[in-house]
C-alpha atoms as a PDB file:
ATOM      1  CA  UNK A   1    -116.626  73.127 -92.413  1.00  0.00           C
ATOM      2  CA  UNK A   2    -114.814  70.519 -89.949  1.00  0.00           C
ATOM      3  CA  UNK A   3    -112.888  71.525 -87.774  1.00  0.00           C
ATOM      4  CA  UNK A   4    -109.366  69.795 -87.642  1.00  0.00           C
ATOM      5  CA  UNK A   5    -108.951  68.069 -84.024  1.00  0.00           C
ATOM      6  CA  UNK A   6    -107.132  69.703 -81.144  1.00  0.00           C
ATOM      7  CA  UNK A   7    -104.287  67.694 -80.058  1.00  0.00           C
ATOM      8  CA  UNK A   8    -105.158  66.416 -76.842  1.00  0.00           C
ATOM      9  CA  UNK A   9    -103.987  67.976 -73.754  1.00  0.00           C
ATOM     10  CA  UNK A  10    -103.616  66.379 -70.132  1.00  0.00           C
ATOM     11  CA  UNK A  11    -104.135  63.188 -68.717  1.00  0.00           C
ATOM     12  CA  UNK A  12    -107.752  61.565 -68.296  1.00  0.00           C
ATOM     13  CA  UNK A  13    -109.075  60.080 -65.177  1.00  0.00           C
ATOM     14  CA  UNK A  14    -108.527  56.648 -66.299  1.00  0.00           C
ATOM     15  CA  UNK A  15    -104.809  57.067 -67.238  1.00  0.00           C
ATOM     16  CA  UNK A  16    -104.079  58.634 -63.851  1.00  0.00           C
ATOM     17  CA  UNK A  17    -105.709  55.208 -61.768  1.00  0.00           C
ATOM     18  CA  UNK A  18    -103.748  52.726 -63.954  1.00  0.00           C
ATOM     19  CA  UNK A  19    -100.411  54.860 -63.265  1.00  0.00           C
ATOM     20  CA  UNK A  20    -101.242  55.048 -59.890  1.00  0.00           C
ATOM     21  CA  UNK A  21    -102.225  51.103 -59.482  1.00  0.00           C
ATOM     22  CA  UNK A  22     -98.991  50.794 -60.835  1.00  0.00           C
ATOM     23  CA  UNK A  23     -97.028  52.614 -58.448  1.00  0.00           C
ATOM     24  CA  UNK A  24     -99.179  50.659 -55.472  1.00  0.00           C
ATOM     25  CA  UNK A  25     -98.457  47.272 -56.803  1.00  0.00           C
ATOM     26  CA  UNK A  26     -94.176  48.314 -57.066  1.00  0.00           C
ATOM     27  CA  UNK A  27     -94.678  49.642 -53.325  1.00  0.00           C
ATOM     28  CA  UNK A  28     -96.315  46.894 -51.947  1.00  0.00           C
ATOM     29  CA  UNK A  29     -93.591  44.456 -54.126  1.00  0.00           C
ATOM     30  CA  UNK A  30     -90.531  46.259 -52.710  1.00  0.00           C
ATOM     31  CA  UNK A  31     -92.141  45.857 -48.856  1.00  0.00           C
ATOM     32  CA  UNK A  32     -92.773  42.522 -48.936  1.00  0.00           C
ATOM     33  CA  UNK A  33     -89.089  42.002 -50.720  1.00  0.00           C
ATOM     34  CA  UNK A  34     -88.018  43.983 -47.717  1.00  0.00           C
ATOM     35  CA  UNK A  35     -89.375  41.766 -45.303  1.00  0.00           C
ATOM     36  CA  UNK A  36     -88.044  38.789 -46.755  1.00  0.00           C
ATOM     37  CA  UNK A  37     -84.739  40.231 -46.996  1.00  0.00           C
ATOM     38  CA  UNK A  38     -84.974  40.821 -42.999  1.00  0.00           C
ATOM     39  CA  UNK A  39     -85.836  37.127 -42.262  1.00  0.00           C
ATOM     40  CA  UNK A  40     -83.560  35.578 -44.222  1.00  0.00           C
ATOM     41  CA  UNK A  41     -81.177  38.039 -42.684  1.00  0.00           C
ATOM     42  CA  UNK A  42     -82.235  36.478 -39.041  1.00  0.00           C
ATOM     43  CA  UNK A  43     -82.209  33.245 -39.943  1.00  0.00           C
ATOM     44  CA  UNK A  44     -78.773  33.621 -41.710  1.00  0.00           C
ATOM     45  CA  UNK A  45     -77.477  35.220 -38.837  1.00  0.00           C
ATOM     46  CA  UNK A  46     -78.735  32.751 -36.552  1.00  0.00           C
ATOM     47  CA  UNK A  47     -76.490  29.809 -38.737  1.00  0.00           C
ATOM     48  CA  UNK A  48     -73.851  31.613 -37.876  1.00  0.00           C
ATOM     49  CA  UNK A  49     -74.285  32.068 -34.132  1.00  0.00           C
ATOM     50  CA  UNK A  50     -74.733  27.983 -34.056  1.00  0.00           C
ATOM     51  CA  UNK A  51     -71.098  27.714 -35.607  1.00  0.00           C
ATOM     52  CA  UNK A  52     -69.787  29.634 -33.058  1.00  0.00           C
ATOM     53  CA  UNK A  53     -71.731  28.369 -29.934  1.00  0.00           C
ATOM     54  CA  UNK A  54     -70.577  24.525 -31.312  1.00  0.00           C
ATOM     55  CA  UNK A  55     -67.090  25.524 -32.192  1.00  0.00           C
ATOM     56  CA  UNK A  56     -67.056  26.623 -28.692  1.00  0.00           C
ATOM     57  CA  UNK A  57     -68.347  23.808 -26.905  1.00  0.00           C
ATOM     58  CA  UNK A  58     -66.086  21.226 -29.334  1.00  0.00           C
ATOM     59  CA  UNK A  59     -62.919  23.772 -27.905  1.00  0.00           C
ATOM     60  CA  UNK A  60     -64.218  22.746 -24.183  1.00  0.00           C
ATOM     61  CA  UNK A  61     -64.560  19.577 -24.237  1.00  0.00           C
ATOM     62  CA  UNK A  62     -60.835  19.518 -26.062  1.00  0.00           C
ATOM     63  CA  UNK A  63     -59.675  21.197 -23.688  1.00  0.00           C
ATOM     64  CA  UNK A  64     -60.962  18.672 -20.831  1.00  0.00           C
ATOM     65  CA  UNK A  65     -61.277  15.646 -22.616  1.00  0.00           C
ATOM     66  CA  UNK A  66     -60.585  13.552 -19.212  1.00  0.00           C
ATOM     67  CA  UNK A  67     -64.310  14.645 -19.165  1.00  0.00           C
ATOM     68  CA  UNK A  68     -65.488  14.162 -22.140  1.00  0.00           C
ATOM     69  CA  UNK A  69     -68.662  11.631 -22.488  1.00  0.00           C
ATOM     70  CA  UNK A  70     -67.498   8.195 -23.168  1.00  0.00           C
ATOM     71  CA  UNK A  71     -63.929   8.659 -21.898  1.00  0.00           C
ATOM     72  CA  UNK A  72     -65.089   9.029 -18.399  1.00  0.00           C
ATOM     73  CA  UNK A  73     -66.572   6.764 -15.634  1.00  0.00           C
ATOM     74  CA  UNK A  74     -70.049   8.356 -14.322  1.00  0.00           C
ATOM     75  CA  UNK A  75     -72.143  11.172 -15.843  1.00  0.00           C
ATOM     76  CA  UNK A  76     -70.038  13.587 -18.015  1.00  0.00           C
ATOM     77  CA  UNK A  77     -70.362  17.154 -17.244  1.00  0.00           C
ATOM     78  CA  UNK A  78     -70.687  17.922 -20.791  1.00  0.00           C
ATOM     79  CA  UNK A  79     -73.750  16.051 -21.356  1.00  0.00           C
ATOM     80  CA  UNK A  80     -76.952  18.149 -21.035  1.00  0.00           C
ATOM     81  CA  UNK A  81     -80.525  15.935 -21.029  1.00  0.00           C
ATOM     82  CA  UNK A  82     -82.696  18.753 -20.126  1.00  0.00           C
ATOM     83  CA  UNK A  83     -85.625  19.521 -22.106  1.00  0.00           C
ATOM     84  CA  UNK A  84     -86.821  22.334 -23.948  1.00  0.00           C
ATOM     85  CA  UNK A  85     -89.654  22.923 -21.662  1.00  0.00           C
ATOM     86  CA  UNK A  86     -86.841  22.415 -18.396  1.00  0.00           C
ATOM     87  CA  UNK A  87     -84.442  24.749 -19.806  1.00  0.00           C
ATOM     88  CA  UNK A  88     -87.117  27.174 -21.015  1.00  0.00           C
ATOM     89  CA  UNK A  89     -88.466  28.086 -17.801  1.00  0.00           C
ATOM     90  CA  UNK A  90     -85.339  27.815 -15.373  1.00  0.00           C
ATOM     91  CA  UNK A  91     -82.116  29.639 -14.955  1.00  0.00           C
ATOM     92  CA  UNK A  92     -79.049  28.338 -16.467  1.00  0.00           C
ATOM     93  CA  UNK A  93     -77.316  26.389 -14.344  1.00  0.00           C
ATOM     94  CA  UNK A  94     -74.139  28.054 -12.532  1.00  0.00           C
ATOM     95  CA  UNK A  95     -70.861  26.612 -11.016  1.00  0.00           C
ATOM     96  CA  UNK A  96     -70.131  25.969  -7.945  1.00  0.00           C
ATOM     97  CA  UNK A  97     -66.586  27.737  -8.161  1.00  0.00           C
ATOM     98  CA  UNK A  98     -65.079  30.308 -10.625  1.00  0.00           C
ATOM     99  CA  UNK A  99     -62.685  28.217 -12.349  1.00  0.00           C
ATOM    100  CA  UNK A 100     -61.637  32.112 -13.904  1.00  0.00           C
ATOM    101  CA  UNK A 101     -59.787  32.922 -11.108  1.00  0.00           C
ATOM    102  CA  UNK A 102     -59.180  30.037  -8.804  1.00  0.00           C
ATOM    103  CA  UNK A 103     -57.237  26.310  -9.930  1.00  0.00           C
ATOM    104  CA  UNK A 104     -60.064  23.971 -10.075  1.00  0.00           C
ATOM    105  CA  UNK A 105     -59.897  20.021 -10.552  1.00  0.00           C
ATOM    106  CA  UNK A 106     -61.442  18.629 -13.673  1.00  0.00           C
ATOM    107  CA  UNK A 107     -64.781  18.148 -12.672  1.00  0.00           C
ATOM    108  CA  UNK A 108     -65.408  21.574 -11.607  1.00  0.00           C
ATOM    109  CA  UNK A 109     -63.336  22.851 -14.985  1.00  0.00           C
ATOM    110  CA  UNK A 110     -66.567  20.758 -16.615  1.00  0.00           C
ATOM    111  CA  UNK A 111     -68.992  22.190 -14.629  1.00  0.00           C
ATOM    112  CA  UNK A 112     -67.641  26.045 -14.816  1.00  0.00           C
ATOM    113  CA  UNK A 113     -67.697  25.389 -19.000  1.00  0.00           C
ATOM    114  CA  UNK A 114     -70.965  23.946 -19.275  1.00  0.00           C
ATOM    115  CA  UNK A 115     -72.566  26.926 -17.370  1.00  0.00           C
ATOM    116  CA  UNK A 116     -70.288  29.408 -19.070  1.00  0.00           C
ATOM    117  CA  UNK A 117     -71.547  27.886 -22.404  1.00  0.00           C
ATOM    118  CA  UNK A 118     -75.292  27.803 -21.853  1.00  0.00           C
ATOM    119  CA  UNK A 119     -74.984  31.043 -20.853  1.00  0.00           C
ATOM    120  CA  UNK A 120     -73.907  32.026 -23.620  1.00  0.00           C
ATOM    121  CA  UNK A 121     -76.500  29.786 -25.459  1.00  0.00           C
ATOM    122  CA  UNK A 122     -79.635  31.410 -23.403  1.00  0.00           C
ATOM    123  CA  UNK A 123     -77.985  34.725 -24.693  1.00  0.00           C
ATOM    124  CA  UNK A 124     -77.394  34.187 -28.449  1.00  0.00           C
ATOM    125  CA  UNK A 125     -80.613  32.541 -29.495  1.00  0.00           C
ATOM    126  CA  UNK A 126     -83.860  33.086 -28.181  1.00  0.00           C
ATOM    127  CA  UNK A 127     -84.871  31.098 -25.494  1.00  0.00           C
ATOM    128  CA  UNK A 128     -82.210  28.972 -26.391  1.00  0.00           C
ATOM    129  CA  UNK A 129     -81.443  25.725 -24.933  1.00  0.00           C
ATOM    130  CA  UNK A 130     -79.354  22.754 -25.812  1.00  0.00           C
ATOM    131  CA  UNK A 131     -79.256  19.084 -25.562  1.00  0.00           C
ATOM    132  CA  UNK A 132     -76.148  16.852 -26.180  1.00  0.00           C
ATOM    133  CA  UNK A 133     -75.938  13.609 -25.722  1.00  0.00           C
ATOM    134  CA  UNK A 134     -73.449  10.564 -26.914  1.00  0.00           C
ATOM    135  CA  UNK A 135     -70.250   9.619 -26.242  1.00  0.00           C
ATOM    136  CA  UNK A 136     -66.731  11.531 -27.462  1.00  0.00           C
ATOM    137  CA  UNK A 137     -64.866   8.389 -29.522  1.00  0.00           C
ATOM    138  CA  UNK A 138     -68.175   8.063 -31.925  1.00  0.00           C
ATOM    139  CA  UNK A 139     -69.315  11.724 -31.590  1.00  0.00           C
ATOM    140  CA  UNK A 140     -71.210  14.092 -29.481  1.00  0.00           C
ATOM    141  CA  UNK A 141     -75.008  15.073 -31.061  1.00  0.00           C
ATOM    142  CA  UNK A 142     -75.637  19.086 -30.226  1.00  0.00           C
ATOM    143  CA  UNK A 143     -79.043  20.353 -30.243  1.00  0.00           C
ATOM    144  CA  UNK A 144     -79.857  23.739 -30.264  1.00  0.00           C
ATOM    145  CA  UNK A 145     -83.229  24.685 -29.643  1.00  0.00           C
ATOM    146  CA  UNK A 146     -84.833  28.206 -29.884  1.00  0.00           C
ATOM    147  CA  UNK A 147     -88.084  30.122 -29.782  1.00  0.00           C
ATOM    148  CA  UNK A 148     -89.010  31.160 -33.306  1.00  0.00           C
ATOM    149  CA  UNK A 149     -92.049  33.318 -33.501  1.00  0.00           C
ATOM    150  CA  UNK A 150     -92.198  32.379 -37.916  1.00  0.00           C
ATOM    151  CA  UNK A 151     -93.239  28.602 -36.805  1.00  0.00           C
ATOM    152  CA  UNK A 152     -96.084  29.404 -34.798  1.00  0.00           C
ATOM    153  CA  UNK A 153     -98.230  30.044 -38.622  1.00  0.00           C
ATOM    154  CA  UNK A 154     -99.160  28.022 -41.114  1.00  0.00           C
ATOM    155  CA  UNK A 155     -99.375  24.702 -39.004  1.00  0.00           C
ATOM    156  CA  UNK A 156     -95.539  24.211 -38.925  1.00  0.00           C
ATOM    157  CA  UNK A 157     -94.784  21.877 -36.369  1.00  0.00           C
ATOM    158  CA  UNK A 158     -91.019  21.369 -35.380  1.00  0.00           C
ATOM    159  CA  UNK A 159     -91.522  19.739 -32.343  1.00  0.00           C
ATOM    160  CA  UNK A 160     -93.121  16.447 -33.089  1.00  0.00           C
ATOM    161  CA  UNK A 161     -91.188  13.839 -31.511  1.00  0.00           C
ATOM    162  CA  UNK A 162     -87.885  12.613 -34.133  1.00  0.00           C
ATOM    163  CA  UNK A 163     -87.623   9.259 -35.311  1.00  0.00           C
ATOM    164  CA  UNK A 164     -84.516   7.369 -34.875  1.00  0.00           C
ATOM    165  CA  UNK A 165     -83.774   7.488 -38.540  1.00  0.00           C
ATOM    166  CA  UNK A 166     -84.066   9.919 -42.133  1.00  0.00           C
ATOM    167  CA  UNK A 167     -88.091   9.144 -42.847  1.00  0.00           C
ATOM    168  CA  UNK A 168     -88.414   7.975 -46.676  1.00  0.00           C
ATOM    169  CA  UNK A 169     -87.982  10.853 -48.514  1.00  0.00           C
ATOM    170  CA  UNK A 170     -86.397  13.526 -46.402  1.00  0.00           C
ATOM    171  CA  UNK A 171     -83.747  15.425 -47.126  1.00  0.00           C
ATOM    172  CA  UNK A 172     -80.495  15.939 -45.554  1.00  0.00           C
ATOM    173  CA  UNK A 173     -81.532  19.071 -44.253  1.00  0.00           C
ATOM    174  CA  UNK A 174     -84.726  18.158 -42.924  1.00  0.00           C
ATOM    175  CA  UNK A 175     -83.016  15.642 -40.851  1.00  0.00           C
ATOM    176  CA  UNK A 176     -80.751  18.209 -39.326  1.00  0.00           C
ATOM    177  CA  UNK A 177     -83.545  20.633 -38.232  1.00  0.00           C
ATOM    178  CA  UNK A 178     -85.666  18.191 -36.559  1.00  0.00           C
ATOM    179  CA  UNK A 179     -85.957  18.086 -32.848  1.00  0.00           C
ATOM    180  CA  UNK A 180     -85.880  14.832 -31.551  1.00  0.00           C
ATOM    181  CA  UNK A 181     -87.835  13.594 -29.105  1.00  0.00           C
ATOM    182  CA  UNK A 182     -86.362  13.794 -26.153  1.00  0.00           C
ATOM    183  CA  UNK A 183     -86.507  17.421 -26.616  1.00  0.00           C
ATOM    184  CA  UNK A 184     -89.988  17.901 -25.674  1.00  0.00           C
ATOM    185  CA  UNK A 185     -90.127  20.792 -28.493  1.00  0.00           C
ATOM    186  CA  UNK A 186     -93.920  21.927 -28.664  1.00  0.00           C
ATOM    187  CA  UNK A 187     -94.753  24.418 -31.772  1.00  0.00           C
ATOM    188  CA  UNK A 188     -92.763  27.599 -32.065  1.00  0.00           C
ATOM    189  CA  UNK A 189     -89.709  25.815 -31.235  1.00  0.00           C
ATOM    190  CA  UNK A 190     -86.739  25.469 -33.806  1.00  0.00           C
ATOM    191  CA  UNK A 191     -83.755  22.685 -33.670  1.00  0.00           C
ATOM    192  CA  UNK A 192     -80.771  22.548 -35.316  1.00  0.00           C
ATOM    193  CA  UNK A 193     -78.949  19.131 -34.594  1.00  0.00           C
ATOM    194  CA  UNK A 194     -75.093  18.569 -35.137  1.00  0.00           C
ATOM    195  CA  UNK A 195     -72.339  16.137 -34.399  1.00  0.00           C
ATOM    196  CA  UNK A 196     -68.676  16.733 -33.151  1.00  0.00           C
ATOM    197  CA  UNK A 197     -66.247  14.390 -32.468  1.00  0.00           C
ATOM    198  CA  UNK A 198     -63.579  16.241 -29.959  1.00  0.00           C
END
């Protein structure tokens, strides 16, 4: 006599490993989605702290255009030629009066903005610095510099020296994020270039 099969009752060995392999791979999925959401997050916030630092600094030099590079005899107060490695490893630079609470000529008005602002810069990004150079009537190039950790892997390097033009090829983009030479940017350092005209 055969015997008519038993219908089969709990899971076997095998079926539990593939469900759990499963449940690995989605865990390990939704962590690394969770880490890209937080650098993108960064970076994104970052952009945003740039268009406020160079809204800023295009407000001061309005503000003081008698100043302003280009439309002054002498050295502007609002240029900045310091490099990365300079402005890395020194104090911002401070004014010599409080132009907050006492009347001070234009110069000085310069000077007490320009330490106000990379202040402000050293603050908002890290290790940030900033170069700006060119004259007011054709337009004032801002760099921002800044320490990012993400470019020290993979052989990224952000600080070769810029050339004067777009090289064949790049994009728009890549020509905005490249330091330029003058900053001195070794590896680990991140530039974001801009122009304003006050």
């Amino acid at each position: 006599m055969i015997r008519p099969q038993l219908p089969q009752r709990g899971a076997t060995l095998i079926e539990v490993l593939v469900s759990l392999l499963i449940v690995a791979l989605a865990m390990v999925s939704m962590a690394a989605l969770q880490s890209a959401t937080v650098k993108y997050q960064r970076g994104s916030s970052q952009r945003a702290q740039l268009s406020v630092l160079l809204a800023d600094y295009a407000e001061r030099v309005r503000a003081n255009l008698d100043q302003a590079p280009g439309l002054v005899s002498g050295t502007s107060p609002y240029l900045v030629s310091d490099n990365w490695a300079t402005q890395s490893r020194t104090d911002v630079p401070t004014a010599s009066r409080d132009c907050g609470s006492v009347t001070c000529s234009a110069v000085e008005l310069a000077q007490y903005d320009m330490a106000q602002w990379r202040a402000t810069v050293r603050r908002s990004l890290p290790l940030g610095s900033v170069l700006v150079s060119g004259d007011a009537p054709r337009g004032l190039t801002v760099t921002f510099m800044w320490a990012d950790k993400e470019l020290l892997g993979g052989g990224v390097r952000l600080g070769a020296p810029a050339a004067s033009a777009a090289a064949a090829g790049e994009t728009v983009l890549a020509s905005t994020s490249r330091c330029p030479s003058a900053a001195a940017a070794p590896d680990g350092v991140r530039c974001a270039n801009f122009t304003v005209i006050p």
